[in-house]
N, C-alpha and C. Protein backbone atom coordinates (compact mmCIF):
# COMPACT_ATOMS: atom_id res chain seq x y z
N UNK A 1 -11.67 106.49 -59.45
CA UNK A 1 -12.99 106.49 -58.87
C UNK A 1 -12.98 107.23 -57.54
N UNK A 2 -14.58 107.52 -56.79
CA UNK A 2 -14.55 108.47 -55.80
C UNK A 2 -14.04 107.63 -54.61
N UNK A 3 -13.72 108.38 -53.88
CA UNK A 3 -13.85 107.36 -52.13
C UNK A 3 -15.02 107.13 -51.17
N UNK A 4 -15.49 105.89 -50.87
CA UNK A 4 -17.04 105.51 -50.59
C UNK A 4 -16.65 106.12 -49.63
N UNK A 5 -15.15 106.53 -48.40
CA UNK A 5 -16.09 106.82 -47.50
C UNK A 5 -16.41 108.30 -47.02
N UNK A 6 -16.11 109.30 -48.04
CA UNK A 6 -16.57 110.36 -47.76
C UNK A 6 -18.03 110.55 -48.21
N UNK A 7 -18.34 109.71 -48.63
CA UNK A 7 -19.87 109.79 -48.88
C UNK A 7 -20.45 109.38 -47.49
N UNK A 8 -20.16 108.20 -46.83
CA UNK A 8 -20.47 107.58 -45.54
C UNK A 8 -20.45 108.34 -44.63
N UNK A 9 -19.47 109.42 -44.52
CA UNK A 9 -19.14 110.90 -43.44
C UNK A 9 -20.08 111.86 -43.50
N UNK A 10 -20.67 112.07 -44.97
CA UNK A 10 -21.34 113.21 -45.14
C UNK A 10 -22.49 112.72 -44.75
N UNK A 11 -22.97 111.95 -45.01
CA UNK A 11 -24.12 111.05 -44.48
C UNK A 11 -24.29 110.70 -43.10
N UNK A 12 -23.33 110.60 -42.18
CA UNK A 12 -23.45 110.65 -41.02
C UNK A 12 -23.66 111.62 -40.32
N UNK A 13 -22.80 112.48 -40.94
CA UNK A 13 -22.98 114.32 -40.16
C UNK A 13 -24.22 114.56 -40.51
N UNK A 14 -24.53 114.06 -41.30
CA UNK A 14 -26.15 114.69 -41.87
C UNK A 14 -27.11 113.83 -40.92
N UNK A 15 -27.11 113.18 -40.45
CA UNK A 15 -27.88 112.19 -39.63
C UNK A 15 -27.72 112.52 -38.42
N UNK A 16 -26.60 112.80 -37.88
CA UNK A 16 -26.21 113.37 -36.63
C UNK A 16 -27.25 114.86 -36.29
N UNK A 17 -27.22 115.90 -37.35
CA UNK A 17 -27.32 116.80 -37.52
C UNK A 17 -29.25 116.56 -36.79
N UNK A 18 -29.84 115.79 -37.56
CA UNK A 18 -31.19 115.66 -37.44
C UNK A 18 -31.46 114.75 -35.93
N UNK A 19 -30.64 114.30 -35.58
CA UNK A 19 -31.29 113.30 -34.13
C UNK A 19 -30.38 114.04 -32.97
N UNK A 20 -29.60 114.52 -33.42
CA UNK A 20 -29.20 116.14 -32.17
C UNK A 20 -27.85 114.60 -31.75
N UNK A 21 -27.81 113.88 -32.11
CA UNK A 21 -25.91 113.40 -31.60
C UNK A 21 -25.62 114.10 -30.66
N UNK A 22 -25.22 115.76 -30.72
CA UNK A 22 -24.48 116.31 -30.04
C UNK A 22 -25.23 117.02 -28.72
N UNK A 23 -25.46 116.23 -28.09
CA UNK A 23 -26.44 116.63 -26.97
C UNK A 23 -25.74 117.35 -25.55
N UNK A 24 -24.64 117.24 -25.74
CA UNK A 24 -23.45 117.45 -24.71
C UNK A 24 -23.73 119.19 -24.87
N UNK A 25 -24.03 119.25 -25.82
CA UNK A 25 -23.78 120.86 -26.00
C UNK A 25 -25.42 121.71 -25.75
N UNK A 26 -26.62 121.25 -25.73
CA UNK A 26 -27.24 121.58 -25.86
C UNK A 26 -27.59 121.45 -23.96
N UNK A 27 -28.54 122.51 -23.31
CA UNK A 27 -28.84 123.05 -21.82
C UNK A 27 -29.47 122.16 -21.50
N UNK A 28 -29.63 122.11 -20.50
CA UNK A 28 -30.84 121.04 -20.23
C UNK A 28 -32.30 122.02 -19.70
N UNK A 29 -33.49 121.45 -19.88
CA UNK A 29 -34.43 121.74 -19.91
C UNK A 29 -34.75 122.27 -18.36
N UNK A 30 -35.29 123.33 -18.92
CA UNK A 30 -35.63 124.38 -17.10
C UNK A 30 -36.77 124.38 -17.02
N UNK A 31 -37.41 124.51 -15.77
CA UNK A 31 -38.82 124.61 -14.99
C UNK A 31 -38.89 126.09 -13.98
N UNK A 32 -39.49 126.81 -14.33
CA UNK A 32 -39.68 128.17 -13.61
C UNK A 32 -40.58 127.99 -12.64
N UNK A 33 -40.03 128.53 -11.50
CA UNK A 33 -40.71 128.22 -10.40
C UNK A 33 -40.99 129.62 -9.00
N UNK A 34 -41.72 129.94 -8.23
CA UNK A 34 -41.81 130.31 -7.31
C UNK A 34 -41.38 129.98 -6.23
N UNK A 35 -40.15 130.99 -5.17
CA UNK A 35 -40.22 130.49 -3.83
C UNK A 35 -41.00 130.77 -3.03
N UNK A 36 -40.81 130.59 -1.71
CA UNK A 36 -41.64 130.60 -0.39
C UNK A 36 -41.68 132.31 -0.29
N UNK A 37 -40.34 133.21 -0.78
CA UNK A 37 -40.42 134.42 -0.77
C UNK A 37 -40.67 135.27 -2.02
N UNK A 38 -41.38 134.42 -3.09
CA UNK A 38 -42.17 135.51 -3.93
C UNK A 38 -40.60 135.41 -5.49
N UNK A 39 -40.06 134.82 -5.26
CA UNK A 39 -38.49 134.82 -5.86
C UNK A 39 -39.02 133.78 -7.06
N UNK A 40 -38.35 134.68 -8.77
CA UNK A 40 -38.33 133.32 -9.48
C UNK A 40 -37.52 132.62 -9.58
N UNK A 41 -37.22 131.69 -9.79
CA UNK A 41 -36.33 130.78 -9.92
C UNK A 41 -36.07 129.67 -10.85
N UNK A 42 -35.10 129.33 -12.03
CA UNK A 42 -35.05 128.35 -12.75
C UNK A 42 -34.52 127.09 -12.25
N UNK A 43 -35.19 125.65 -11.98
CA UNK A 43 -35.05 124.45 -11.71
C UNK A 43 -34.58 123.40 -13.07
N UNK A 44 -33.46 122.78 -13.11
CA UNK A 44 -33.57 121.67 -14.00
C UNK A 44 -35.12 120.57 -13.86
N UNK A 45 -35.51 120.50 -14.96
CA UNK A 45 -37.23 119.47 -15.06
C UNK A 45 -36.39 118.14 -13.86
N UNK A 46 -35.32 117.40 -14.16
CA UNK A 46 -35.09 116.67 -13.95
C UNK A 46 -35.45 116.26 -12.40
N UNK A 47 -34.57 117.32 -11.59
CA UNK A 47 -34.55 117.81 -10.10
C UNK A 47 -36.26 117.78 -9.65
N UNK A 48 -36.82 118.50 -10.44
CA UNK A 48 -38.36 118.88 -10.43
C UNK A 48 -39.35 117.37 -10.63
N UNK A 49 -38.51 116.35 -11.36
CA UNK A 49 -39.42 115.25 -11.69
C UNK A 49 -39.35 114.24 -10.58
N UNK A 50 -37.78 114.25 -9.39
CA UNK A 50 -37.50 113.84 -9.04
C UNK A 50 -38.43 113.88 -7.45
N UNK A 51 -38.20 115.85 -7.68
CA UNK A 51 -39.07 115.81 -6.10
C UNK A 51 -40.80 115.66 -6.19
N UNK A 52 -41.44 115.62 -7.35
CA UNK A 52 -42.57 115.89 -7.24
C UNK A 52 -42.97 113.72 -7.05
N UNK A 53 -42.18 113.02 -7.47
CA UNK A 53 -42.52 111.81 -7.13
C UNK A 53 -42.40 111.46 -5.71
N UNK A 54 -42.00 112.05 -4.81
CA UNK A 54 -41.74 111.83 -3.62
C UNK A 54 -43.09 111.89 -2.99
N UNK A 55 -43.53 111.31 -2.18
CA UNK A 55 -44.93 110.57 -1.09
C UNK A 55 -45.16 111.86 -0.50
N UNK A 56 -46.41 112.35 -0.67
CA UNK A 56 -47.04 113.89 -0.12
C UNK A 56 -47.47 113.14 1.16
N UNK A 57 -47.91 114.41 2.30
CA UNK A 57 -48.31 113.91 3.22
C UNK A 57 -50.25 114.23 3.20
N UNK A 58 -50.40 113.40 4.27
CA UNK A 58 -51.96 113.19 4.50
C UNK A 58 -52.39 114.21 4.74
N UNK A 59 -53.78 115.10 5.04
CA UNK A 59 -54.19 115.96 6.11
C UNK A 59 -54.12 115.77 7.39
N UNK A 60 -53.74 114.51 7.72
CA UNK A 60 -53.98 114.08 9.00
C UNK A 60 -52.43 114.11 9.54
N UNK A 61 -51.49 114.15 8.91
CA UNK A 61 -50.15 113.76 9.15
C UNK A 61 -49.78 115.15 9.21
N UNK A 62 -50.15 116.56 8.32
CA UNK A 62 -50.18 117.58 8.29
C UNK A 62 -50.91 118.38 9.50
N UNK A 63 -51.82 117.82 10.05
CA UNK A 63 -52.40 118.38 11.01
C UNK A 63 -52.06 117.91 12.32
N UNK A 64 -51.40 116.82 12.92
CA UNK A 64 -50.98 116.19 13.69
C UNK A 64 -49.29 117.12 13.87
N UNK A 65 -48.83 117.39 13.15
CA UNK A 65 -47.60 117.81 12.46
C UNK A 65 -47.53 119.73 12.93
N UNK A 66 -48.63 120.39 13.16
CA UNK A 66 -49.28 121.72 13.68
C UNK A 66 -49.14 121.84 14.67
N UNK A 67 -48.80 123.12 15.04
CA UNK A 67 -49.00 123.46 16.65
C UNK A 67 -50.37 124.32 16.49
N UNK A 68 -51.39 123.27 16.32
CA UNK A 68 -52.67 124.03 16.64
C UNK A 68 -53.42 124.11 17.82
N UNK A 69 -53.79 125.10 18.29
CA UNK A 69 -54.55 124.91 19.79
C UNK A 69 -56.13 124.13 19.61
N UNK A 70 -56.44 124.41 19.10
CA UNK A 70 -58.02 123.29 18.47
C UNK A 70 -57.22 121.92 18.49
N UNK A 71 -56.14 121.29 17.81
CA UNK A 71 -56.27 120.30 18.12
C UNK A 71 -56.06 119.44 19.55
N UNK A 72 -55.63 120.44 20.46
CA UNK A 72 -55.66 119.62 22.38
C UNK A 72 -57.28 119.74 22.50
N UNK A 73 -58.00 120.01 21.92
CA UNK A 73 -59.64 119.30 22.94
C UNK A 73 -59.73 118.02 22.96
């Protein structure tokens, strides 16, 4: 008779095959981005998910934050 467990192997690789198992090998996902000098640039999403959760500032914290001459009156 056959051996059950090469049936069990082929069946796994085949399962593997469809839910990506091997993820070690595959890039991680990039975010294209613009710098301050016009430059593109590829970002991991991850890096990108990380800084965009970070606490923006106010207008008021931004403008306090200025060396504007309007704001000494």
């Amino acid at each position: 008779m056959g051996t059950p467990n090469k049936k069990n192997q082929s069946r796994r690789g085949f399962l593997s095959l469809l839910t990506g198992a091997n993820k070690s090998d595959s890039k991680p996902e990039m975010v294209k981005m613009l710098t301050p000098d016009g430059k593109l640039v590829e970002v991991e999403k991850s890096v990108y998910d990380q800084a965009v959760k970070k606490q923006t500032s106010s207008n008021k914290e931004i403008y306090d934050w200025m060396k504007n001459p309007s704001k000494d009156k």
